[in-house]
C-alpha atoms as a PDB file:
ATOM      1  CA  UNK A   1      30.038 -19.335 -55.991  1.00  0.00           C
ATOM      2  CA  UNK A   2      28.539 -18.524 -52.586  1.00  0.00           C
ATOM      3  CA  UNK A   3      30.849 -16.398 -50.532  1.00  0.00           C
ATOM      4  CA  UNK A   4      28.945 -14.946 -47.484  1.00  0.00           C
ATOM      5  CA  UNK A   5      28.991 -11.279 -46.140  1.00  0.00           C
ATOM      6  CA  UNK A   6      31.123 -12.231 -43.347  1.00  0.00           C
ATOM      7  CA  UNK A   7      30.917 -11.985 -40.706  1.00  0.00           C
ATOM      8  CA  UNK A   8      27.607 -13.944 -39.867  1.00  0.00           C
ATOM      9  CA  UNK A   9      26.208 -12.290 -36.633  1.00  0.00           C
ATOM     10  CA  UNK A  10      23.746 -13.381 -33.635  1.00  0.00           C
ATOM     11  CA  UNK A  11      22.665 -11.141 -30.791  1.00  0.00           C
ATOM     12  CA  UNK A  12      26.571 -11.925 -29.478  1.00  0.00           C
ATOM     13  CA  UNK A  13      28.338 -13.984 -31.382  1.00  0.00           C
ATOM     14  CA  UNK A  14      30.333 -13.306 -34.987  1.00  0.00           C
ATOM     15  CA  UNK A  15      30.873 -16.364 -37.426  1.00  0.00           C
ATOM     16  CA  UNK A  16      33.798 -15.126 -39.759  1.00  0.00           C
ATOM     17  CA  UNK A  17      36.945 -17.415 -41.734  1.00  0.00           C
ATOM     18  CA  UNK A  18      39.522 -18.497 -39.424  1.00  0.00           C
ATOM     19  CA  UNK A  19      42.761 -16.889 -39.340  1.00  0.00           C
ATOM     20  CA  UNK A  20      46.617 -17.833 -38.344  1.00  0.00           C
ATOM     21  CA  UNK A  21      45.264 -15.657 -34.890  1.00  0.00           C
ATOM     22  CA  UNK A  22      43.205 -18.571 -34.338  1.00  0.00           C
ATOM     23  CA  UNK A  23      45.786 -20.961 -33.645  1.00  0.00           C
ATOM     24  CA  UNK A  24      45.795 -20.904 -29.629  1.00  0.00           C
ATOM     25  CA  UNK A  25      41.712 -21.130 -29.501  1.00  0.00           C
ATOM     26  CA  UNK A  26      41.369 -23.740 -31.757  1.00  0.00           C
ATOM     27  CA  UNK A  27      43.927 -25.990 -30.128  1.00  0.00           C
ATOM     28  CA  UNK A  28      42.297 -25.332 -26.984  1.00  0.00           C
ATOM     29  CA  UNK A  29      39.160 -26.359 -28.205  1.00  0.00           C
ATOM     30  CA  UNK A  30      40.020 -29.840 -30.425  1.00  0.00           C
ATOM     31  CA  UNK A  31      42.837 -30.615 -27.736  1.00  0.00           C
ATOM     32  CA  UNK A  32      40.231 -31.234 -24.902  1.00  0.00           C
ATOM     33  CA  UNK A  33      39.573 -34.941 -24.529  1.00  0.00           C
ATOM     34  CA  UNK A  34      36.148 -33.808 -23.783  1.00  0.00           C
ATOM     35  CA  UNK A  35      35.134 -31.928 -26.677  1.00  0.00           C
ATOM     36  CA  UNK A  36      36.317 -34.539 -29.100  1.00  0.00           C
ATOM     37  CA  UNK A  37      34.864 -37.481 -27.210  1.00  0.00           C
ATOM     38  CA  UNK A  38      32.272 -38.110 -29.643  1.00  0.00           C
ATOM     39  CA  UNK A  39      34.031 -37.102 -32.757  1.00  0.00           C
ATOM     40  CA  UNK A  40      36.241 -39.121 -35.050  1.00  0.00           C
ATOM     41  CA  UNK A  41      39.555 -37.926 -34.067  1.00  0.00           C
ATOM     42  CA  UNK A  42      41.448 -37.745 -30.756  1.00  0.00           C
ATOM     43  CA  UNK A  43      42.769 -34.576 -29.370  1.00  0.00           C
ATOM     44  CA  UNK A  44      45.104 -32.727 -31.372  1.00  0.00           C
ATOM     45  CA  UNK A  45      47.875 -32.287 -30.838  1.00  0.00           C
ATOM     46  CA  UNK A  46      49.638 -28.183 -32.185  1.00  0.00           C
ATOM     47  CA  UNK A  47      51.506 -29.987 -35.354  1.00  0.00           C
ATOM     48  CA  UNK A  48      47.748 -31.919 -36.192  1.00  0.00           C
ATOM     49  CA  UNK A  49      46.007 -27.984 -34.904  1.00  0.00           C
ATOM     50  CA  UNK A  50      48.112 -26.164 -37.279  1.00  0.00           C
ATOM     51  CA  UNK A  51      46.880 -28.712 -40.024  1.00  0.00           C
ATOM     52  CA  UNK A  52      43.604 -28.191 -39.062  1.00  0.00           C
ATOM     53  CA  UNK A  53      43.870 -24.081 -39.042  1.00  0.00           C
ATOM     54  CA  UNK A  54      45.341 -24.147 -42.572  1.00  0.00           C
ATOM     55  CA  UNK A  55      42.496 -26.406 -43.855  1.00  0.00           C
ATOM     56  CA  UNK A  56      39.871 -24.395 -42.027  1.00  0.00           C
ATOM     57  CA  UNK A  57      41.519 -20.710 -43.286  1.00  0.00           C
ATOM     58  CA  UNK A  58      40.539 -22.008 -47.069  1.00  0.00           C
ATOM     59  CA  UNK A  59      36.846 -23.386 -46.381  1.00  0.00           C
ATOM     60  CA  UNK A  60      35.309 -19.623 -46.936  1.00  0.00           C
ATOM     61  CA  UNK A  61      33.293 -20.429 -50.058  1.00  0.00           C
ATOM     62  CA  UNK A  62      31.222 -22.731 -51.401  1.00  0.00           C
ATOM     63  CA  UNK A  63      31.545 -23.219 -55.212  1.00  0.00           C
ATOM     64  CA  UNK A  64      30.488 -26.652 -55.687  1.00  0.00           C
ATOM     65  CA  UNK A  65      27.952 -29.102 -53.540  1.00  0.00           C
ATOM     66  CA  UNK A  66      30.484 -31.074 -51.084  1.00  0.00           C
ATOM     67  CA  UNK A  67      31.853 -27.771 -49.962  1.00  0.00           C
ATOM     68  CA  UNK A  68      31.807 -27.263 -46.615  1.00  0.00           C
ATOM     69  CA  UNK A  69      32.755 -23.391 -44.574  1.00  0.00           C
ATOM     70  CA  UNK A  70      34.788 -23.422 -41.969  1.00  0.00           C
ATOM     71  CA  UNK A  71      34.041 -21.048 -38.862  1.00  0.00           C
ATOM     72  CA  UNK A  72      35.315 -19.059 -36.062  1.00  0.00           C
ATOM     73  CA  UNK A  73      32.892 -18.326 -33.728  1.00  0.00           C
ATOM     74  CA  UNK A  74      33.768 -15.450 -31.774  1.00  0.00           C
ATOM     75  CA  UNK A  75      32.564 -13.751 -28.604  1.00  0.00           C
ATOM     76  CA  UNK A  76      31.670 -10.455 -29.524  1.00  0.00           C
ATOM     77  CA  UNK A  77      32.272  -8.576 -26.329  1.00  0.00           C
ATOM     78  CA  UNK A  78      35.260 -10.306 -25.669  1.00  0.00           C
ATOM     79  CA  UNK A  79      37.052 -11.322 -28.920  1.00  0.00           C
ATOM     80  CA  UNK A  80      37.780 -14.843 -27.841  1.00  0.00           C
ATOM     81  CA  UNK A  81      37.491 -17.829 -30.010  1.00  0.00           C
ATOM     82  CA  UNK A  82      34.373 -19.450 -28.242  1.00  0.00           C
ATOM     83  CA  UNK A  83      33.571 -22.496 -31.253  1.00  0.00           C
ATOM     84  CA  UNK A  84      34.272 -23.894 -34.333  1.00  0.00           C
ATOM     85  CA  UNK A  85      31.324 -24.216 -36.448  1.00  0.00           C
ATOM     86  CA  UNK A  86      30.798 -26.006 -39.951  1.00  0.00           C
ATOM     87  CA  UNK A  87      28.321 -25.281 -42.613  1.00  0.00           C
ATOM     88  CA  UNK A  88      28.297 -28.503 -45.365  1.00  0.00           C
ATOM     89  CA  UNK A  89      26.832 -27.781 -48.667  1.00  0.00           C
ATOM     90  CA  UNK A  90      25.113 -31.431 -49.202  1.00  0.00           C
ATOM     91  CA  UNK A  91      23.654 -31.448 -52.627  1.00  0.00           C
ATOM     92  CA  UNK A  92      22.761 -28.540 -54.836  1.00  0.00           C
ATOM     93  CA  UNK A  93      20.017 -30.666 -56.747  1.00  0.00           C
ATOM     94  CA  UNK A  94      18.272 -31.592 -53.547  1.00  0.00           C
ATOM     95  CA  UNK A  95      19.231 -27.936 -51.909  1.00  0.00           C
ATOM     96  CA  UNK A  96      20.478 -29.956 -48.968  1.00  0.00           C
ATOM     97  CA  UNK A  97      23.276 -28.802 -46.245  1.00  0.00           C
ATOM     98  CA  UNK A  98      24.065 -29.802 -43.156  1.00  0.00           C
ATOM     99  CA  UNK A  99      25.598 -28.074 -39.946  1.00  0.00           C
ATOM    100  CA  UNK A 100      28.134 -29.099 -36.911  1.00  0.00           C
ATOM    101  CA  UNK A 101      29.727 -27.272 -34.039  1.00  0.00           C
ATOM    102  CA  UNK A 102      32.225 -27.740 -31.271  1.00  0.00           C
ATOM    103  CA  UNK A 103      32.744 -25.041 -28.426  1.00  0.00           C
ATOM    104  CA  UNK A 104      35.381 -24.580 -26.157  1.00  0.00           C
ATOM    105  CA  UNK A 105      33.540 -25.771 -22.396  1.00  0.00           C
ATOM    106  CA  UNK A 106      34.829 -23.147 -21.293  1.00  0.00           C
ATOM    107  CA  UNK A 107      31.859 -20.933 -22.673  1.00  0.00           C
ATOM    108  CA  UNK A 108      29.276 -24.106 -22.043  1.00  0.00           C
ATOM    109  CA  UNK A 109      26.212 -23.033 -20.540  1.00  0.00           C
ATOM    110  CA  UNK A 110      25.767 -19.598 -22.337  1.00  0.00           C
ATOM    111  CA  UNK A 111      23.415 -20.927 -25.067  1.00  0.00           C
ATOM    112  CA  UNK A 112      26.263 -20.021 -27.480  1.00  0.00           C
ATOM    113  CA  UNK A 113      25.973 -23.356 -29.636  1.00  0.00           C
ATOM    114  CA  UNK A 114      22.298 -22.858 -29.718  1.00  0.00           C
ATOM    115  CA  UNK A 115      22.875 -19.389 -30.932  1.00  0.00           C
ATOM    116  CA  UNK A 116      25.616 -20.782 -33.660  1.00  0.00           C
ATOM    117  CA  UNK A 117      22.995 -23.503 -34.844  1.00  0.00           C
ATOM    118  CA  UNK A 118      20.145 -21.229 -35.422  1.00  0.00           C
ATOM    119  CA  UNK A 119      22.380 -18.857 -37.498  1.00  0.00           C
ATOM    120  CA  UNK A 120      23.616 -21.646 -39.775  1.00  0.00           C
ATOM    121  CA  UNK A 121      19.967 -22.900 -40.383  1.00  0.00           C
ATOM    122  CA  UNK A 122      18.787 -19.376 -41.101  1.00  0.00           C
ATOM    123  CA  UNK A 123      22.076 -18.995 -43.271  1.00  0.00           C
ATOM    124  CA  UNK A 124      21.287 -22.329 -45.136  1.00  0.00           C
ATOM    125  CA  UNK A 125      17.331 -21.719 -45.598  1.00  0.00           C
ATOM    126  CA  UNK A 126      17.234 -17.627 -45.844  1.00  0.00           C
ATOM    127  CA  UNK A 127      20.822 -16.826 -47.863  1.00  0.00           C
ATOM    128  CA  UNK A 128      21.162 -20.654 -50.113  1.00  0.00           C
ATOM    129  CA  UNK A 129      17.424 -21.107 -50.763  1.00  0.00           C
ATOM    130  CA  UNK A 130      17.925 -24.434 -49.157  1.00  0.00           C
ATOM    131  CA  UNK A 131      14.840 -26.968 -48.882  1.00  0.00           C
ATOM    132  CA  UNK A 132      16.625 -29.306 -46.103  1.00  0.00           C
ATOM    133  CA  UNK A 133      19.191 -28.772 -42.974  1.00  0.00           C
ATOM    134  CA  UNK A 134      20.426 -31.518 -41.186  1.00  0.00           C
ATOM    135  CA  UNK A 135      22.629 -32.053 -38.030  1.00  0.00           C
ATOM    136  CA  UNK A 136      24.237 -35.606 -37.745  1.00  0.00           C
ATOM    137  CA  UNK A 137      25.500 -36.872 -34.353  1.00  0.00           C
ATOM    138  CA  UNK A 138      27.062 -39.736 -31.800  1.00  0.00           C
ATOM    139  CA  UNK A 139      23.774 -40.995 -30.824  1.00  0.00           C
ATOM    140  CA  UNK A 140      25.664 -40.393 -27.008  1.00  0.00           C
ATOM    141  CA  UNK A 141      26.006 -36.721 -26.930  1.00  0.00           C
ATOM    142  CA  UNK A 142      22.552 -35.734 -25.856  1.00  0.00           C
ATOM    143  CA  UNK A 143      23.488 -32.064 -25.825  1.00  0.00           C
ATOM    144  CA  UNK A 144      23.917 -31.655 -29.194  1.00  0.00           C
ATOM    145  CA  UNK A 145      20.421 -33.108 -29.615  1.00  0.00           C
ATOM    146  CA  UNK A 146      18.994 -30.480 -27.441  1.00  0.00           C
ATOM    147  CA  UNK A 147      20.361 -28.149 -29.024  1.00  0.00           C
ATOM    148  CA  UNK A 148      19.169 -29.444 -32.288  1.00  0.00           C
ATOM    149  CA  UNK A 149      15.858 -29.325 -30.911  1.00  0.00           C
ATOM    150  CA  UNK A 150      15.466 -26.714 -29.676  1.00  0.00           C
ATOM    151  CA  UNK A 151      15.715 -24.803 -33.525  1.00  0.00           C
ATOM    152  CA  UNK A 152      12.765 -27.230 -33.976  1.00  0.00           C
ATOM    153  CA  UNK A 153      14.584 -29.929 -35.981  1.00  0.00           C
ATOM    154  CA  UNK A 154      13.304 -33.965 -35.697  1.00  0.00           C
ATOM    155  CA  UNK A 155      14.757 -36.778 -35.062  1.00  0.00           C
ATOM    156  CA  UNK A 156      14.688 -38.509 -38.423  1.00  0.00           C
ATOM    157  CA  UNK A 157      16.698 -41.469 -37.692  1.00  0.00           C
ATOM    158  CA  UNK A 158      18.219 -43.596 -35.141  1.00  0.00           C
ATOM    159  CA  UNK A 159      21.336 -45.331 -37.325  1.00  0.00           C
ATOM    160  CA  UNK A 160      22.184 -48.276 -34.648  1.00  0.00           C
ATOM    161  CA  UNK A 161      26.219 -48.890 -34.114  1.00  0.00           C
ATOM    162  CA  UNK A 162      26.758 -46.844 -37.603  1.00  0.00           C
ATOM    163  CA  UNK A 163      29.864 -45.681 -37.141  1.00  0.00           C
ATOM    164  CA  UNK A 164      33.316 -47.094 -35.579  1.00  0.00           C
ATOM    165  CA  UNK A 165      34.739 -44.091 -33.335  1.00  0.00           C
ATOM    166  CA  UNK A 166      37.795 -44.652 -31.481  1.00  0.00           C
ATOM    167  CA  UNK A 167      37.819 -48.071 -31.415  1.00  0.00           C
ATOM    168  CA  UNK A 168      34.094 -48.775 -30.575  1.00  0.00           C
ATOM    169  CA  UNK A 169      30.934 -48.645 -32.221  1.00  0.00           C
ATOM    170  CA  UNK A 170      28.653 -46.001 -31.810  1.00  0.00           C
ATOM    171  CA  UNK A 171      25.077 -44.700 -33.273  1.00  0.00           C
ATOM    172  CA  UNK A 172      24.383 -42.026 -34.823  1.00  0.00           C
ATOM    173  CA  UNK A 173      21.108 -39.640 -34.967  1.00  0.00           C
ATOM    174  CA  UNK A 174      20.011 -37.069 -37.537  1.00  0.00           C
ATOM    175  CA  UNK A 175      18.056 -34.422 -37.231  1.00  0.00           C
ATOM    176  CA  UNK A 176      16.214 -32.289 -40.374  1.00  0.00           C
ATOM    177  CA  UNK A 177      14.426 -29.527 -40.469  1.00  0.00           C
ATOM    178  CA  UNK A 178      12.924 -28.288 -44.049  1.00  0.00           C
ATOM    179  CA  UNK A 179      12.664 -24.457 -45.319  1.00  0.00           C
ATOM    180  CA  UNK A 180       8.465 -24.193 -44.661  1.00  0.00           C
ATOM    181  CA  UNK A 181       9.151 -25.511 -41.080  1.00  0.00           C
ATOM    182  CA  UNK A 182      11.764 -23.063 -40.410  1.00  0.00           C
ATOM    183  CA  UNK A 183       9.416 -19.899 -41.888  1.00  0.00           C
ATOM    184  CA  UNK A 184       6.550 -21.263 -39.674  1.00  0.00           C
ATOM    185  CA  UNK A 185       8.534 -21.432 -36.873  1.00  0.00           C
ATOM    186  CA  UNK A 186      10.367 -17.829 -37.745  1.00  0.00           C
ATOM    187  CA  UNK A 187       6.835 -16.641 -38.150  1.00  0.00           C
ATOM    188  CA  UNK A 188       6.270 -17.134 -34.713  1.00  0.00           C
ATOM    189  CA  UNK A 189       8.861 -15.760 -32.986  1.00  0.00           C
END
């Protein structure tokens, strides 16, 4: 059982469990047409966000590969509900996880989802002894890939009209980074 010393900080960010607090953040955040454009589901509406809280309030530890932890990611300095960011334990035999994030726009432009990324690598690689991270997404949202790049992941694959969302079909990209890569790279910095 993996349960981590929450809450997971960056220079301004915290990454704890949601709680029933979260509720009006949250909604804001998966209600926006334009956050969930590339994601599976449509916006929420507060019956489908109060779903969504209560499943998110139990992800806070990862017993068996196929877990996944659910987080608030909060500004620091200002205690507001910024993101929602997901760490997915892939495979325990392969030491495989993957990581996702969605952020309120109102905080876009502050680096804040880069910031969020880099502490769920460094989470998966320094605290899980991971070998592989991975972040999967609509081959569309080209600022996810930045972001994904810029922690020094690749591109690994380009999965053409892979995946039906809302009604039309859409690609999807991954991008992996492995442990060595990550300790080179945290070498140099």
């Amino acid at each position: 059982m993996i349960r981590p010393s929450y809450p997971l900080r960056t220079a301004r960010l915290d990454l704890r469990p949601f709680t029933a607090d979260d509720f009006a953040g949250l909604h804001a955040i998966h209600s926006d047409p334009d956050v969930v454009r590339y994601l599976h589901w449509h916006p929420l509406d507060e019956a489908s966000t109060e779903v969504a809280l209560a499943r998110r309030t139990r992800r806070t530890t990862l017993i068996d590969a196929g877990d996944s932890l659910s987080l608030a990611v909060v500004e620091r300095e200002t205690g507001a509900l910024a993101g929602d960011a997901t760490f997915f334990w892939r495979s325990e035999q392969s030491r495989q996880g993957e990581i996702g994030y969605v952020f309120n726009p109102a905080f876009h432009g502050r680096g804040y989802a880069t910031e969020t990324a880099e502490e769920l690598v460094r989470f998966g690689f320094e605290e899980l002894g991971l070998h592989r991270v991975t972040g999967r997404l609509d081959g569309r949202n080209t600022a996810s890939a930045r972001v994904l790049e810029r922690l020094g992941m690749r591109r690994e694959a380009h999965l053409r009209q892979n995946e039906l969302v809302k009604g039309e079909w859409a690609d999807e990209v991954v991008y992996g980074l492995l442990a060595d890569e990550w300790r080179a790279r945290s070498d140099r910095t």
